[in-house]
Protein backbone atom coordinates (compact mmCIF):
# COMPACT_ATOMS: atom_id res chain seq x y z
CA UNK A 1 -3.19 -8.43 -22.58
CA UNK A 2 -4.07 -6.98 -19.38
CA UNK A 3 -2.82 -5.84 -16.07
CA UNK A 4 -2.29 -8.60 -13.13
CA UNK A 5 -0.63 -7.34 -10.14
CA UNK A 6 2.09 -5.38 -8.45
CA UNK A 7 4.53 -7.62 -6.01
CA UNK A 8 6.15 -6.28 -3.01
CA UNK A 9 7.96 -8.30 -0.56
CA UNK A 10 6.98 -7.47 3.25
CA UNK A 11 8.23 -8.23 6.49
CA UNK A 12 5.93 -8.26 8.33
CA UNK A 13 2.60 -9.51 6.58
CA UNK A 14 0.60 -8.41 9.66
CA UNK A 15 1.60 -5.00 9.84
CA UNK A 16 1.86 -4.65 5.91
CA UNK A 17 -2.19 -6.11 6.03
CA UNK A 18 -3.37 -3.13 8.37
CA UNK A 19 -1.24 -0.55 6.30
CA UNK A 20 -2.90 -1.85 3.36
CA UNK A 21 -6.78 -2.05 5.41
CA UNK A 22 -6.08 1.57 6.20
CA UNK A 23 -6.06 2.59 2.59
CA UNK A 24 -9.11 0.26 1.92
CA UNK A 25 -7.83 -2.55 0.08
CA UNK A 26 -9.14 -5.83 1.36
CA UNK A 27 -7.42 -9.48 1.29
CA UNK A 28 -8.55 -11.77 -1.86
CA UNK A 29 -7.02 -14.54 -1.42
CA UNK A 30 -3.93 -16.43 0.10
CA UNK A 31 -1.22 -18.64 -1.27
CA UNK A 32 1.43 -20.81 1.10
CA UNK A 33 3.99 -22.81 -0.39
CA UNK A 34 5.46 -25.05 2.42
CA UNK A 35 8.24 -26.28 0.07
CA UNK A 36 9.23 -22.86 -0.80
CA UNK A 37 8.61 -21.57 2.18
CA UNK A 38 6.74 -18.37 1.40
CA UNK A 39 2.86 -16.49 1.50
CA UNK A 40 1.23 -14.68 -0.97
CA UNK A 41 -1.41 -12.47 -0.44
CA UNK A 42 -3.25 -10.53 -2.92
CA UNK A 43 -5.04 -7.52 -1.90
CA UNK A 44 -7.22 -5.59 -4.20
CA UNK A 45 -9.13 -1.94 -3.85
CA UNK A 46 -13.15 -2.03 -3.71
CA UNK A 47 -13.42 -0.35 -6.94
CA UNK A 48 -10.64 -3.31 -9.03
CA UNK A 49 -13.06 -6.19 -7.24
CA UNK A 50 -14.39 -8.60 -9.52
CA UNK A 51 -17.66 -10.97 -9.35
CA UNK A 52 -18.29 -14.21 -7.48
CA UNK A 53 -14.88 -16.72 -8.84
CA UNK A 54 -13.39 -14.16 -10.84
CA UNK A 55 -9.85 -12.76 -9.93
CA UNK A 56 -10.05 -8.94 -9.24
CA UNK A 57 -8.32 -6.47 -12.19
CA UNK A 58 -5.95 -4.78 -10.72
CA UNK A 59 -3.97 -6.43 -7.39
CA UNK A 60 -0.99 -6.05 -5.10
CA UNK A 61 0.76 -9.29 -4.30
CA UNK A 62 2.37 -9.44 -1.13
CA UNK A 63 5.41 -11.71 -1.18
CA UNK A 64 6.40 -12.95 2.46
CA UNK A 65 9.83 -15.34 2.32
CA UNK A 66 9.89 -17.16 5.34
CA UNK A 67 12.53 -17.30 7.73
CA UNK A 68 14.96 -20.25 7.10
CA UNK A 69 14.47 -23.35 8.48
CA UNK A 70 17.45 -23.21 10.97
CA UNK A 71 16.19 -20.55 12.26
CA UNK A 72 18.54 -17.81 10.78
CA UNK A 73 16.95 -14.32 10.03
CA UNK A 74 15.29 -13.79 7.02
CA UNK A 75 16.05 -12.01 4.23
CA UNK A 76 16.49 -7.44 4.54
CA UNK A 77 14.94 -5.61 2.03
CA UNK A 78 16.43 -2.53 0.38
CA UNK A 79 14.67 0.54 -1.25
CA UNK A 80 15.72 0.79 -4.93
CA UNK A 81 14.96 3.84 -6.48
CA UNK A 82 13.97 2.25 -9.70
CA UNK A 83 10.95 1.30 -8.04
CA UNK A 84 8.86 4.56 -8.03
CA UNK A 85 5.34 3.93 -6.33
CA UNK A 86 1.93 2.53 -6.03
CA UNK A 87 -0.79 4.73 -6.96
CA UNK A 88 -4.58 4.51 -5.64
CA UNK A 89 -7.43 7.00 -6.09
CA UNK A 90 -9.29 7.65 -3.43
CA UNK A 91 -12.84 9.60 -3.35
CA UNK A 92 -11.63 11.81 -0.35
CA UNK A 93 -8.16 12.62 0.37
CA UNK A 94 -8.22 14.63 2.95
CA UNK A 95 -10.11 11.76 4.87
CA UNK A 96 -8.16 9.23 2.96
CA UNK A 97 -4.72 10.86 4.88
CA UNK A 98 -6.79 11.27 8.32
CA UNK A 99 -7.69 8.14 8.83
CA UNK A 100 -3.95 6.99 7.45
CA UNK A 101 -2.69 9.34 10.61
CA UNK A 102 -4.93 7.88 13.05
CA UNK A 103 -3.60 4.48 12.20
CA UNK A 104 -0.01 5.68 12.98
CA UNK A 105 1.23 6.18 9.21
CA UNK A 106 3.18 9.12 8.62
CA UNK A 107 2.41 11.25 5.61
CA UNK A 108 5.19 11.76 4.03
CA UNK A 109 3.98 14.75 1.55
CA UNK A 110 0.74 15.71 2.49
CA UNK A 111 -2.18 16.89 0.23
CA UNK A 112 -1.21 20.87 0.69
CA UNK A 113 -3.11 21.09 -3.07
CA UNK A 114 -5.94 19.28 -1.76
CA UNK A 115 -5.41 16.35 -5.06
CA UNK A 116 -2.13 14.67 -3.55
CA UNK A 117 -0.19 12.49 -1.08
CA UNK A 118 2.09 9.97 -0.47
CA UNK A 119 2.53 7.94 2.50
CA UNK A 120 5.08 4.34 2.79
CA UNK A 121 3.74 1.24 3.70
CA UNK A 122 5.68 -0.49 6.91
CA UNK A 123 8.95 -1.93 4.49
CA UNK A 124 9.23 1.57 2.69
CA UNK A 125 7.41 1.00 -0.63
CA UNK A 126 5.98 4.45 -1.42
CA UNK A 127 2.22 4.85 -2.34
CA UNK A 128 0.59 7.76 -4.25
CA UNK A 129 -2.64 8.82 -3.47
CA UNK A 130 -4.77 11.06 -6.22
CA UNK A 131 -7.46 12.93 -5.26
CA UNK A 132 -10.72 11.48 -7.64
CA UNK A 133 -12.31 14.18 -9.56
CA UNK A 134 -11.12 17.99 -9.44
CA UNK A 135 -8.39 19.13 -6.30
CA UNK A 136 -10.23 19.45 -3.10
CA UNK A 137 -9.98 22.96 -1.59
CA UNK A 138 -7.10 23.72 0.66
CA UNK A 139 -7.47 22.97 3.98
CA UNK A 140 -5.72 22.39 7.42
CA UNK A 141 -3.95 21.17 8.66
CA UNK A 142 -2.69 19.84 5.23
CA UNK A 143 -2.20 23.02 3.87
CA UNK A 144 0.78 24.18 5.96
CA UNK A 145 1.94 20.52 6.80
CA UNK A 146 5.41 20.07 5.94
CA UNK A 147 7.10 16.70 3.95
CA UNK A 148 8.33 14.21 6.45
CA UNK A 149 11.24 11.68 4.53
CA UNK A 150 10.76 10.86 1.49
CA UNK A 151 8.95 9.39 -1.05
């Protein structure tokens, strides 16, 4: 047995995409289903990437329902709170979180201990990020950056 993937479903595929690019994680391939009228999308971390024809180990499935046919709006997603988070490891978080801010995404509890973070993707699913290795030192403006939301 081993892991597949972790499906959310998005809104907005687009905006979910460059939420996703921001973190690093890069489009492996693309399912549409005109008779079921959605897109999948898999995106997968550098570091879960497999060889040439091979699927990656570890994905994130992006489920996008299309709107009806007669036009209606689609479906609205809630946040459960069964659902707790994704989780990445990232070799720098401090530059991890900077370059999530410069791409408009709030972080929601920033790494004050230097080791963790968590920011939401566009539809609200919260992701973890670990520092790799040992707790960077603290530094600002993280340190005395306050929690924004939740997570």
């Amino acid at each position: 047995m081993n892991y597949l993937h972790t499906m959310i479903r998005v809104t907005d595929p687009d905006a979910t995409i460059r939420f996703f690019d921001l973190l690093g994680l890069r489009e492996v391939r693309r399912m549409e289903s005109e008779q079921g009228r959605f897109t999948l999308i898999f995106l997968a971390a550098p570091g879960d990437m497999a060889g040439p024809g091979e699927r990656a180990h570890a994905e994130v499935e992006l489920t996008y329902n299309w709107p009806a046919e007669d036009g209606s709006a689609p479906e609205t997603y809630t946040s459960g709170r069964n659902f707790g988070h994704l989780a990445y490891r990232v070799d720098n978080i401090y530059a991890s979180c900077q370059r999530l801010m410069e791409g408009g995404v709030t972080i929601n509890r920033p790494p004050r201990d230097g080791y963790m973070a968590f920011v939401k993707t566009p539809d609200n699913i919260s992701i973890e990020l670990l520092q790799d290795g040992e707790p960077l030192a603290p530094a600002e403006p993280w340190a005395s950056m306050a929690n924004s939301g939740s997570w």
